[in-house]
N, C-alpha and C. Protein backbone atom coordinates (compact mmCIF):
# COMPACT_ATOMS: atom_id res chain seq x y z
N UNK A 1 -1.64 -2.42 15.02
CA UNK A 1 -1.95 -3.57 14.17
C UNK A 1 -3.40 -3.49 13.71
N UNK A 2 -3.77 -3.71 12.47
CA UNK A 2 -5.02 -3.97 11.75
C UNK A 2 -5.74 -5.19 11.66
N UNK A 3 -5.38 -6.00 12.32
CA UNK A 3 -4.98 -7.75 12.38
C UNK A 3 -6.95 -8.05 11.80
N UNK A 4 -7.69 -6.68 12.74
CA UNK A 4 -8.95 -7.47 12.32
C UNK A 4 -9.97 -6.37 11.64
N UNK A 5 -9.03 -6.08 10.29
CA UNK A 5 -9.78 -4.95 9.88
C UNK A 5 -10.47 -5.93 8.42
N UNK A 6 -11.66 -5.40 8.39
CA UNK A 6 -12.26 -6.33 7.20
C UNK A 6 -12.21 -5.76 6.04
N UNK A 7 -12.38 -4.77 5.66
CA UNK A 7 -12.45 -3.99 4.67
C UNK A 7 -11.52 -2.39 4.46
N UNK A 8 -11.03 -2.97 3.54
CA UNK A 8 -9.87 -1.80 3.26
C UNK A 8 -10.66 -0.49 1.74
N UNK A 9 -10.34 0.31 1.44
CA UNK A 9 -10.58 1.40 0.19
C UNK A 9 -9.21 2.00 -0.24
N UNK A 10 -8.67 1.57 -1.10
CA UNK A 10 -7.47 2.69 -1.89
C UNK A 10 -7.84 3.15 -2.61
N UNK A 11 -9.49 3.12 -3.48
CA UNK A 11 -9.38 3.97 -4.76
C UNK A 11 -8.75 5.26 -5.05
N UNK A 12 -8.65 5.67 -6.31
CA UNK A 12 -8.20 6.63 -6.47
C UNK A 12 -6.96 7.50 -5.90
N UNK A 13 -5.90 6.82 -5.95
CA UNK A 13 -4.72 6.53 -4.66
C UNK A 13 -3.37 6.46 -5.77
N UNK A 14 -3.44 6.71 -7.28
CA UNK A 14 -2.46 6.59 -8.30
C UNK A 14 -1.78 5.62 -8.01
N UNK A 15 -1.79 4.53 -7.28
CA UNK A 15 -1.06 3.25 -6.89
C UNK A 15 -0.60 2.42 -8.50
N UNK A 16 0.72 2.31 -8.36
CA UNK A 16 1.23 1.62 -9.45
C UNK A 16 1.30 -0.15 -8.87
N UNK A 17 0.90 -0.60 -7.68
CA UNK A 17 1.40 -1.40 -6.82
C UNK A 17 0.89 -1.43 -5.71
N UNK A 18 0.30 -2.46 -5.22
CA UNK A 18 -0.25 -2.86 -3.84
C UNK A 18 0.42 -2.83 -3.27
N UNK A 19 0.26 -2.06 -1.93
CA UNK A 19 1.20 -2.16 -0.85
C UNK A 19 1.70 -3.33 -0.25
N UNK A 20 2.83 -3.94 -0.03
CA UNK A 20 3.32 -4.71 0.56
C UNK A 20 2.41 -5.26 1.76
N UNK A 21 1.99 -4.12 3.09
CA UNK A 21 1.35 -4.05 4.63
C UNK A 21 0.12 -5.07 3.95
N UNK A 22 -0.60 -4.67 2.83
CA UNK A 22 -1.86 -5.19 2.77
C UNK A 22 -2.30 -6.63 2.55
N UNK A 23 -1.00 -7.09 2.42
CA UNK A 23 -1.13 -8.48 2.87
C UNK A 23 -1.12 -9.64 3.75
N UNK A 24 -1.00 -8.66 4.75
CA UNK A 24 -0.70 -8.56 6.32
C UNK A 24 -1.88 -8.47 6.70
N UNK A 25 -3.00 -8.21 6.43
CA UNK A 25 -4.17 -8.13 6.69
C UNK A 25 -4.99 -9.26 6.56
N UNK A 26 -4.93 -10.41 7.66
CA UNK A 26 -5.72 -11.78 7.46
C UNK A 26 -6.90 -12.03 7.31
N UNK A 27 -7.49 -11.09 7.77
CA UNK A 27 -8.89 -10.62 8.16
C UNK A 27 -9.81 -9.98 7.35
N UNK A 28 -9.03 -9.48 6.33
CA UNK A 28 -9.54 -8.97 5.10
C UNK A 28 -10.69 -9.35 4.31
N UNK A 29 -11.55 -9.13 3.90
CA UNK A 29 -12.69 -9.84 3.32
C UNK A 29 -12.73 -8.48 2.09
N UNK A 30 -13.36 -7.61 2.06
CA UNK A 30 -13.38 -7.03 1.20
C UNK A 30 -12.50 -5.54 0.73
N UNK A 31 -11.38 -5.52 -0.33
CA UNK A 31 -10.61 -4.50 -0.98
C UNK A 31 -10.96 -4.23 -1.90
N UNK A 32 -11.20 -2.80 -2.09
CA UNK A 32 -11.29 -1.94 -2.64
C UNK A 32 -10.17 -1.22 -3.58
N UNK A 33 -9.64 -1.83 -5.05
CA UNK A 33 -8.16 -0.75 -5.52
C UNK A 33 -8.60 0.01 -6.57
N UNK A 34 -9.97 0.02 -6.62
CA UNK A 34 -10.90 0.71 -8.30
C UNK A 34 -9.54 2.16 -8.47
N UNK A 35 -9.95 2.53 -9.79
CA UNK A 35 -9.24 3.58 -9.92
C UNK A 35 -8.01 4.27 -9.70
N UNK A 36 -6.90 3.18 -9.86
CA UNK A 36 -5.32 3.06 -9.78
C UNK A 36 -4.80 3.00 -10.95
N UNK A 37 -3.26 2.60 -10.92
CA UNK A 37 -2.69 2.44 -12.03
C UNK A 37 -2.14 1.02 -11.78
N UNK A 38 -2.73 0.11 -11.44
CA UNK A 38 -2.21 -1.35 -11.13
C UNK A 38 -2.02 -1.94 -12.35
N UNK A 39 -0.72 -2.80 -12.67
CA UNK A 39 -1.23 -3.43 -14.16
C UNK A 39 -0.67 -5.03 -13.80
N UNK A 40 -1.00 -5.17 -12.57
CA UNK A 40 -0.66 -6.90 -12.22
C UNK A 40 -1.43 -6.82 -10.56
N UNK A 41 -1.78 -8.28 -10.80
CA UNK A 41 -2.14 -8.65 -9.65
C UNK A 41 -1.53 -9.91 -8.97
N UNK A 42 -0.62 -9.45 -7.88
CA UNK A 42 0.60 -9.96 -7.47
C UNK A 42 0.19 -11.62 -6.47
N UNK A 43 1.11 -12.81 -6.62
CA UNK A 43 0.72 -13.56 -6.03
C UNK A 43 0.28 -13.68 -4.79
N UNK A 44 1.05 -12.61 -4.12
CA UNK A 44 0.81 -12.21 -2.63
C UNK A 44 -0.96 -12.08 -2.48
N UNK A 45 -1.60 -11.66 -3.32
CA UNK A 45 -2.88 -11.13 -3.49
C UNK A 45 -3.65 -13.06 -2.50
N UNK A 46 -3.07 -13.75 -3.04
CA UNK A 46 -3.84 -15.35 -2.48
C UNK A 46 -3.87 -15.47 -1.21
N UNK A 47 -2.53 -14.72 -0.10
CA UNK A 47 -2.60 -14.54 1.31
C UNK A 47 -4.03 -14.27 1.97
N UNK A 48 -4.64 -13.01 1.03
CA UNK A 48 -5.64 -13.01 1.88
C UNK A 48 -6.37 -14.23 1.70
N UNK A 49 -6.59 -14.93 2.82
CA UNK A 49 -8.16 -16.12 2.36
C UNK A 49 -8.65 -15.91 2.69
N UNK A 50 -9.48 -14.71 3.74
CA UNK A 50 -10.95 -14.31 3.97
C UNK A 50 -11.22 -13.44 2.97
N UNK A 51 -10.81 -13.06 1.92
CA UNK A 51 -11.25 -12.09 1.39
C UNK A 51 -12.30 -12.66 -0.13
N UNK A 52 -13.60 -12.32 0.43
CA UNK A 52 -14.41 -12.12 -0.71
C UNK A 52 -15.01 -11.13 -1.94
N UNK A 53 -14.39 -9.87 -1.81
CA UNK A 53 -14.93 -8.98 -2.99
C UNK A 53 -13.53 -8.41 -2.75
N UNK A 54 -13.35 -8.77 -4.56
CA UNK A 54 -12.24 -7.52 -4.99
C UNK A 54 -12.29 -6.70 -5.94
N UNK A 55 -12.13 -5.50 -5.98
CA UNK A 55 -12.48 -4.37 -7.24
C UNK A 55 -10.93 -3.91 -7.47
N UNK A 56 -10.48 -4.36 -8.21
CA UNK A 56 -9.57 -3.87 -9.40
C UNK A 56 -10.20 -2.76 -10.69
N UNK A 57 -11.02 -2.37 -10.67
CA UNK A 57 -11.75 -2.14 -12.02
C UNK A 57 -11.01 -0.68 -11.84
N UNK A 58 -10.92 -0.21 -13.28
CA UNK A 58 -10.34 1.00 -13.78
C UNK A 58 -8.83 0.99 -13.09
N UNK A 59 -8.17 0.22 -13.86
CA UNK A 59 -6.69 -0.20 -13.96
C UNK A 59 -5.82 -0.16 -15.03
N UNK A 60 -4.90 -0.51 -14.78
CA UNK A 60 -4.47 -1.44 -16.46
C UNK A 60 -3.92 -2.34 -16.44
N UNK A 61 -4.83 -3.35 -15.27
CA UNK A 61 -4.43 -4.72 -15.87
C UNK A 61 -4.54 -5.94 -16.90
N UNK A 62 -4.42 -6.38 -17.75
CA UNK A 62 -4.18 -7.03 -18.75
C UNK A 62 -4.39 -8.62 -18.51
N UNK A 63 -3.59 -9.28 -17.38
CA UNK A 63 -4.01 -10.56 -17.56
C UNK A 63 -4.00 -10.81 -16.05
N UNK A 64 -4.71 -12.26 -16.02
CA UNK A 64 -5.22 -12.12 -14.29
C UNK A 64 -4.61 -13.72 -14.52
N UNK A 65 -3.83 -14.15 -13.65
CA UNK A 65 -3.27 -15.70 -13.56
C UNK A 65 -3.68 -16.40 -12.83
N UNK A 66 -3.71 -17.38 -12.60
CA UNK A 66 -4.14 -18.89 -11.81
C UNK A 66 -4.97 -18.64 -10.63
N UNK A 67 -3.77 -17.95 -9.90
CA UNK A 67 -3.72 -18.14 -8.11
C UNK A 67 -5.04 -17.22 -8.00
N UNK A 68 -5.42 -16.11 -8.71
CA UNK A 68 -6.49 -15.52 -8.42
C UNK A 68 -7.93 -16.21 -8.47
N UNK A 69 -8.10 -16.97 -9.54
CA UNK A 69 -9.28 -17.96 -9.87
C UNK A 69 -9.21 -19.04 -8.46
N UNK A 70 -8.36 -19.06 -8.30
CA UNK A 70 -8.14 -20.36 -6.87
C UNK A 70 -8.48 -19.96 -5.46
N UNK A 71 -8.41 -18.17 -5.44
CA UNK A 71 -8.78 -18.55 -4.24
C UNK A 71 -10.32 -18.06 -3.94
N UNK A 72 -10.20 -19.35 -2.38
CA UNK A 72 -11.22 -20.18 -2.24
C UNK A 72 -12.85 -19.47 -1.91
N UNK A 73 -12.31 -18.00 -0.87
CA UNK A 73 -13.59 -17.31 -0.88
C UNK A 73 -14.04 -16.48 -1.66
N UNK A 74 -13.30 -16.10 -2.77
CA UNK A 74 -13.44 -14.96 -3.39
C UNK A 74 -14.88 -14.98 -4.39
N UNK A 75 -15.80 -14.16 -3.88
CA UNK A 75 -17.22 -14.23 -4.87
C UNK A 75 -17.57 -13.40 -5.45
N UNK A 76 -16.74 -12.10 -5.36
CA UNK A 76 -16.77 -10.63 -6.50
C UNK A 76 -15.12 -10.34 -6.89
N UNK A 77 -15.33 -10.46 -8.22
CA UNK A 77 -13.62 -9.91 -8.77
C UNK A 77 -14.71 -8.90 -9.73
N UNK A 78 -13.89 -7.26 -9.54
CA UNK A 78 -14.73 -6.34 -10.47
C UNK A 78 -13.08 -6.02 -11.61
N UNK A 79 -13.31 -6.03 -13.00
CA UNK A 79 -12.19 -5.88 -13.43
C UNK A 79 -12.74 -4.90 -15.23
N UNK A 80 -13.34 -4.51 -14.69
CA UNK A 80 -14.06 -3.48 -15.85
C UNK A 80 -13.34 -2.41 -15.99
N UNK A 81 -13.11 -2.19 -17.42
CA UNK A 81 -12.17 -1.01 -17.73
C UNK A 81 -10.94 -1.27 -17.31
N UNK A 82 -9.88 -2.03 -17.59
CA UNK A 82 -8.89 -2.53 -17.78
C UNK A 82 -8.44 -2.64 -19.06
């Protein structure tokens, strides 16, 4: 179990899709998905609530919805080059 891992890195990982496990990670504060092929950012993404920095950047995501602006710790969203 990862139960108290804070910081995760997938860049560069051709990920079409966040892994399912990584939301399982409560403890999470800062992920790393720069340099994938993500083109959504899934509601599941709000589970984490410790998590404050997220890098999406160099993706192809297109539009970012609600639940992401809402949650509560989040103080870096990187989404450059999308």
């Amino acid at each position: 179990k990862l139960e108290s891992l804070k910081s995760l890195s997938l860049t560069n990982c051709n990920l079409t899709s966040i892994p399912e496990g990584v939301f399982r990670l409560v403890s999470l504060e800062k992920l790393d998905l720069n340099n994938n092929r993500l083109t959504s950012i899934p509601e599941s993404i709000a589970q984490l609530k410790k998590l404050t920095n997220l890098n999406l950047a160099h993706n192809n995501i297109s539009e970012v919805h609600e639940y992401v602006w809402q949650m509560g710790c989040l103080r870096e969203l990187f989404l450059s080059y999308n």
